[in-house]
C-alpha atoms as a PDB file:
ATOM      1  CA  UNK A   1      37.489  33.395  24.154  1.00  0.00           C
ATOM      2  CA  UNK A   2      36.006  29.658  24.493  1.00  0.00           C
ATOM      3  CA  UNK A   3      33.332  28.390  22.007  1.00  0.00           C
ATOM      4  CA  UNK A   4      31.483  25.632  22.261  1.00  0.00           C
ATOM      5  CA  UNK A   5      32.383  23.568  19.287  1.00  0.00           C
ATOM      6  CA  UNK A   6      29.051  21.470  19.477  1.00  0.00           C
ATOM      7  CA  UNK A   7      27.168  24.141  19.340  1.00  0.00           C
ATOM      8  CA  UNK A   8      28.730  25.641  16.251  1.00  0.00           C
ATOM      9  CA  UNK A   9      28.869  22.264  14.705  1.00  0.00           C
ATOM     10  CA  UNK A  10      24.851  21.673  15.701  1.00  0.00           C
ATOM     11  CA  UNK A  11      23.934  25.139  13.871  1.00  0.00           C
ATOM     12  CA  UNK A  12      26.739  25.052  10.815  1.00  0.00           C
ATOM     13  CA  UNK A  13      25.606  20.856   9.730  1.00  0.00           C
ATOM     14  CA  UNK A  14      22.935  21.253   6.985  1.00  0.00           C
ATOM     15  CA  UNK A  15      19.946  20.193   7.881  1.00  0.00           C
ATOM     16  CA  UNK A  16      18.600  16.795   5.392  1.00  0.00           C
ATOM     17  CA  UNK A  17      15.120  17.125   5.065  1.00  0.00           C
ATOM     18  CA  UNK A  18      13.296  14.345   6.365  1.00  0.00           C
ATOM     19  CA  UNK A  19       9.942  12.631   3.987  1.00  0.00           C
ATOM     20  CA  UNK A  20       6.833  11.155   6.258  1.00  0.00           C
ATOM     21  CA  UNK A  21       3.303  10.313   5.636  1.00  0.00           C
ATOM     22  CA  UNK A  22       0.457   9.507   7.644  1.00  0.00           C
ATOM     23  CA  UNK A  23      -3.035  10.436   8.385  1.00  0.00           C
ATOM     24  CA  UNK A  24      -4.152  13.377   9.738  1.00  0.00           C
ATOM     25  CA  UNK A  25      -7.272  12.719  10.371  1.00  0.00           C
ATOM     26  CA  UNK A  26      -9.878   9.581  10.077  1.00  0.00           C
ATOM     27  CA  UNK A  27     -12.844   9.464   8.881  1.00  0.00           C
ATOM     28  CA  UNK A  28     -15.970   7.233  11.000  1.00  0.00           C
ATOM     29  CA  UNK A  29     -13.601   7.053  14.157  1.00  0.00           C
ATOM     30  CA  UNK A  30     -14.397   9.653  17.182  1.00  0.00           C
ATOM     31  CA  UNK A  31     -11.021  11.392  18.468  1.00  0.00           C
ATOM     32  CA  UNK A  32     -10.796  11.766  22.171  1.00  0.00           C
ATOM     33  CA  UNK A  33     -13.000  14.521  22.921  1.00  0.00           C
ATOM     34  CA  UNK A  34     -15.562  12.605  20.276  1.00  0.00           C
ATOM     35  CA  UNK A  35     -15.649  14.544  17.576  1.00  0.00           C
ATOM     36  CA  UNK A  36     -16.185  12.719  14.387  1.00  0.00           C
ATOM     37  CA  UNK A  37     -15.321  14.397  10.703  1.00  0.00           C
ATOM     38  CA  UNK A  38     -17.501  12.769   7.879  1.00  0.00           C
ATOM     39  CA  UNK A  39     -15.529  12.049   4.532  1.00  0.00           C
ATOM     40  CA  UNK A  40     -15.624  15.101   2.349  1.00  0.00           C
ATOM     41  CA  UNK A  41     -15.285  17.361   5.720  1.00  0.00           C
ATOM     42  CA  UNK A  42     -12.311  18.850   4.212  1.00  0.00           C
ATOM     43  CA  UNK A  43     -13.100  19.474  -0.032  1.00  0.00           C
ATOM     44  CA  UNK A  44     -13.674  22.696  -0.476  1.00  0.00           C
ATOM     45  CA  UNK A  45     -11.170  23.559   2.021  1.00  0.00           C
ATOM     46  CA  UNK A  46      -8.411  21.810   0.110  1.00  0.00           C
ATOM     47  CA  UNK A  47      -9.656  23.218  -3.100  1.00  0.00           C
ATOM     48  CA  UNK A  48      -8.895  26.681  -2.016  1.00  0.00           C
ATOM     49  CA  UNK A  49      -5.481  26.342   0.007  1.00  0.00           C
ATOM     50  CA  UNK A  50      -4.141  22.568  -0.808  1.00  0.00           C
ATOM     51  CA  UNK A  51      -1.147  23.212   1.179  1.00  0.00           C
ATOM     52  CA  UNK A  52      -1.802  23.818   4.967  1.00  0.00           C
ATOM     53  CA  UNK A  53       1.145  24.734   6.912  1.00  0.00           C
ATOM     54  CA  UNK A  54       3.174  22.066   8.242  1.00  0.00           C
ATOM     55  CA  UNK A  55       3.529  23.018  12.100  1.00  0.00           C
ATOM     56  CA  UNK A  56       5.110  21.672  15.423  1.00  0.00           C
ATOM     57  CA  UNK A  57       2.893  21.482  18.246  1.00  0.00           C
ATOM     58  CA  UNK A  58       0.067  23.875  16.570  1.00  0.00           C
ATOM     59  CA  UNK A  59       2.943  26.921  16.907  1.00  0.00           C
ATOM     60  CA  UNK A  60       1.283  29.659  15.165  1.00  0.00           C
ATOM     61  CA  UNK A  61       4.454  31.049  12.752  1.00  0.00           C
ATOM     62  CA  UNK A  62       6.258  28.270  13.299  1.00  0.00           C
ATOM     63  CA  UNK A  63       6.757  26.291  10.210  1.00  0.00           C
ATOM     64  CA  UNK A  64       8.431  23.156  10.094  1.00  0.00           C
ATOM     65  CA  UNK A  65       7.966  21.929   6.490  1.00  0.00           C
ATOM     66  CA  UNK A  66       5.786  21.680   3.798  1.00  0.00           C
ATOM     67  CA  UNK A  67       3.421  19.312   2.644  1.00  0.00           C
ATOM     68  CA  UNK A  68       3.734  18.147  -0.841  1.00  0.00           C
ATOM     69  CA  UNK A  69       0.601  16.330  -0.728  1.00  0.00           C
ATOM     70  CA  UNK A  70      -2.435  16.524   1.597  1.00  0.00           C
ATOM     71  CA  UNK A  71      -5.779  14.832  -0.181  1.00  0.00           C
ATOM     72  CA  UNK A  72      -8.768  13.304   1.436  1.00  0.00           C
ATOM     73  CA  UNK A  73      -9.201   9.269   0.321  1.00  0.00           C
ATOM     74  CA  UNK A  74     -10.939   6.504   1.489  1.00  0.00           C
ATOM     75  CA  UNK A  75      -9.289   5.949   5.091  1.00  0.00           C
ATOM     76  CA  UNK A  76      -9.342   9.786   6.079  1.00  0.00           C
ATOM     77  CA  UNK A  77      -6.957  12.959   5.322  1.00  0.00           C
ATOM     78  CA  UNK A  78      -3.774  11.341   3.970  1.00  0.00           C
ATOM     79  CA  UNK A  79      -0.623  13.596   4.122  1.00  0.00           C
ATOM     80  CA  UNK A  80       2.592  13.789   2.853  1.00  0.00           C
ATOM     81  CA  UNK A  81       5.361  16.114   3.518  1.00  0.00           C
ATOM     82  CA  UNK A  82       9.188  17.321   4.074  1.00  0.00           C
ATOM     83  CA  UNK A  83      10.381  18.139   7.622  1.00  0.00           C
ATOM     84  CA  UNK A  84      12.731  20.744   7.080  1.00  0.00           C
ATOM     85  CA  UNK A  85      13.350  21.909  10.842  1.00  0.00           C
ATOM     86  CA  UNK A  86      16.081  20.405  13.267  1.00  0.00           C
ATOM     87  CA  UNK A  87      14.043  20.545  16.220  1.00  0.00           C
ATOM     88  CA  UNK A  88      11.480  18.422  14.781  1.00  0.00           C
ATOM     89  CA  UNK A  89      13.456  16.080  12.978  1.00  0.00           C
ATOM     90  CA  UNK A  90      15.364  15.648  16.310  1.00  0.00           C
ATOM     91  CA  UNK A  91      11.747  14.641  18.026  1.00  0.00           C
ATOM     92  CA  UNK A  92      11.031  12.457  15.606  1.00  0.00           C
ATOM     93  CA  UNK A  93      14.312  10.532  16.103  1.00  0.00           C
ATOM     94  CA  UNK A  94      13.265  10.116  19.334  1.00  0.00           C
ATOM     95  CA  UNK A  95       9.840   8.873  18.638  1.00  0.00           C
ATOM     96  CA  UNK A  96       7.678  11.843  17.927  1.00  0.00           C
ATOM     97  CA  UNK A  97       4.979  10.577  15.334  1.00  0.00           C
ATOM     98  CA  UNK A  98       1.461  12.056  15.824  1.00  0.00           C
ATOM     99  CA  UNK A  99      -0.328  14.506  13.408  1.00  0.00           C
ATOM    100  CA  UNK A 100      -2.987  16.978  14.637  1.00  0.00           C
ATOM    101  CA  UNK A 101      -5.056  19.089  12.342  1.00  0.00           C
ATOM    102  CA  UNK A 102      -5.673  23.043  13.143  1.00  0.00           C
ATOM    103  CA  UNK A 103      -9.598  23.790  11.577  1.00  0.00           C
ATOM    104  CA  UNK A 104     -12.255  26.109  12.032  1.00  0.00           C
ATOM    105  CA  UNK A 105     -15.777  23.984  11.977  1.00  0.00           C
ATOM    106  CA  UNK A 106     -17.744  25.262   9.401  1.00  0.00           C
ATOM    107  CA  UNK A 107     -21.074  22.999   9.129  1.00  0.00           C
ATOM    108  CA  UNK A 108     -21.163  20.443  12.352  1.00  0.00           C
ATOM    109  CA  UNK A 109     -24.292  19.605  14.344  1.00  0.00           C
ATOM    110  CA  UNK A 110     -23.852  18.153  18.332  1.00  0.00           C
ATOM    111  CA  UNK A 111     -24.209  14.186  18.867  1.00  0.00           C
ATOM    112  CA  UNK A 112     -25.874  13.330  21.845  1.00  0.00           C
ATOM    113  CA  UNK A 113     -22.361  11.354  23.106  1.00  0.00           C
ATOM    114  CA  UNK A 114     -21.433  15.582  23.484  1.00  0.00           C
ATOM    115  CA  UNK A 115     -19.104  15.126  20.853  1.00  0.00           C
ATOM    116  CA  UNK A 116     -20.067  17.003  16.910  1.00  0.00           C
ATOM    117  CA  UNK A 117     -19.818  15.432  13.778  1.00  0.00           C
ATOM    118  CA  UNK A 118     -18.314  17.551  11.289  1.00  0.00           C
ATOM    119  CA  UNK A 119     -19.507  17.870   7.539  1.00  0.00           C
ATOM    120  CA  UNK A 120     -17.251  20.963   6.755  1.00  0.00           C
ATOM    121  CA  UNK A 121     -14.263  22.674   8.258  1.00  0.00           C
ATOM    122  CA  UNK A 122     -11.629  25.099   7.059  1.00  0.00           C
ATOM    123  CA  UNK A 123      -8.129  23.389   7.566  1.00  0.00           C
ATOM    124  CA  UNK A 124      -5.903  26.057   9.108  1.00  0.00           C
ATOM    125  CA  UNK A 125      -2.649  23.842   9.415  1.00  0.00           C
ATOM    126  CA  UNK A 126      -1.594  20.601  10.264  1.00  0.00           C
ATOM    127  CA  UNK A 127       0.943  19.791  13.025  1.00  0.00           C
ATOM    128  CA  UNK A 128       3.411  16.836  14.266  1.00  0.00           C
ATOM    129  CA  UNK A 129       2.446  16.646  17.649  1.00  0.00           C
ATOM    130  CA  UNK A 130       3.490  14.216  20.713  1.00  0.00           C
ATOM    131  CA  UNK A 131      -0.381  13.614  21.723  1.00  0.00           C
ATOM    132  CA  UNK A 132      -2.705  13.921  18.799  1.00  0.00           C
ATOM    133  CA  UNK A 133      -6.421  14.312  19.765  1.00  0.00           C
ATOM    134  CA  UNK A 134      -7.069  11.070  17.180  1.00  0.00           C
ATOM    135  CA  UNK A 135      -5.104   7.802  18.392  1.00  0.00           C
ATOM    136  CA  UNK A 136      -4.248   6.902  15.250  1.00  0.00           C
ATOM    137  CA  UNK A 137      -3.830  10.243  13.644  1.00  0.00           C
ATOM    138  CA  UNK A 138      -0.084   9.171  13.003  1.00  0.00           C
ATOM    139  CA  UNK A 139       3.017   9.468  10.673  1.00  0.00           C
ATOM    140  CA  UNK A 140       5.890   7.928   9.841  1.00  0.00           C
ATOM    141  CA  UNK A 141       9.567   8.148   8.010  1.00  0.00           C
ATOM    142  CA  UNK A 142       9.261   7.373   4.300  1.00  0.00           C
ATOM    143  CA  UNK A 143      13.111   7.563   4.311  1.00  0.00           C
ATOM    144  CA  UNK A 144      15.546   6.016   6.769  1.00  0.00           C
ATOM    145  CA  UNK A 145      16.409   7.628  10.039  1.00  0.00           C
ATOM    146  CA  UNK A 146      19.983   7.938  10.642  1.00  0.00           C
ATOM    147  CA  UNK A 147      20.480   7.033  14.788  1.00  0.00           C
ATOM    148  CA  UNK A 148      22.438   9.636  16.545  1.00  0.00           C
ATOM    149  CA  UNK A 149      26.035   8.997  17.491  1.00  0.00           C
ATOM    150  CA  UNK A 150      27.746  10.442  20.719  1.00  0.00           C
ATOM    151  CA  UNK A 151      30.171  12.648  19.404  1.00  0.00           C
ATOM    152  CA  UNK A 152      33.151  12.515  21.650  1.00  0.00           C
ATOM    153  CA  UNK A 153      34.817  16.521  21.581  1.00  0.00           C
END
């Protein structure tokens, strides 16, 4: 019987989790589909669950992670977290490093731009994503990246 010894040796290595930070979200700055979220949008969400899940791609039972810190400040929703997950921290080797928040709108009212601003949501989750819906909803490595080698079998 033939096994693939990359493969074994991909699923035995430990996996070293990976620290980033970023911003979720801004505040005063419409995201693509114009939606603006005010500062304070997300208190008394954080106040009763002040660890969202930490998710790739919004995949609903898929968690990556775990933030160790997610806290609303000046700039917007500042995060900070462990990627625990190979898949992910392979993406972000390879230059994954947008964030994208999960919600359910809770108080909003419609601008006339068609976008909403948003006083109040419930944060669901918050996910590393390859095209977040803010620009500069982004993350990035607190500690060093190791590049990949070719591993020659």
């Amino acid at each position: 019987m033939h096994t693939d010894r990359r493969a074994a040796y991909s699923q035995a290595a430990p996996v070293t989790p990976l620290l980033i930070e970023g911003y979720a979200s801004l505040y005063g700055r419409p995201d693509q589909v114009r939606d603006l979220i005010e500062p304070g949008a997300f208190a008394r969400s954080l106040a009763w669950r002040a660890q969202p899940d930490m998710l790739l791609q919004h995949q609903t039972g898929s968690v990556i992670g775990r933030w160790r810190e997610v806290k609303e400040v000046g700039t917007g929703l500042y995060v900070r977290g462990l990627v625990e997950d190979r898949t992910a921290l392979n993406l972000i080797q390879n230059g994954l490093d947008g964030l994208s928040i999960g919600f359910y709108p809770l108080l909003w009212h419609r601008e006339a731009s068609g976008g909403r601003t948003l006083k109040e949501v419930a944060l669901v989750e918050i996910s590393l994503v390859s095209a977040p819906m803010h620009p500069d909803a982004r993350f990035k490595p607190m500690t060093p990246i190791r590049p990949r080698r070719a591993h020659i079998m």
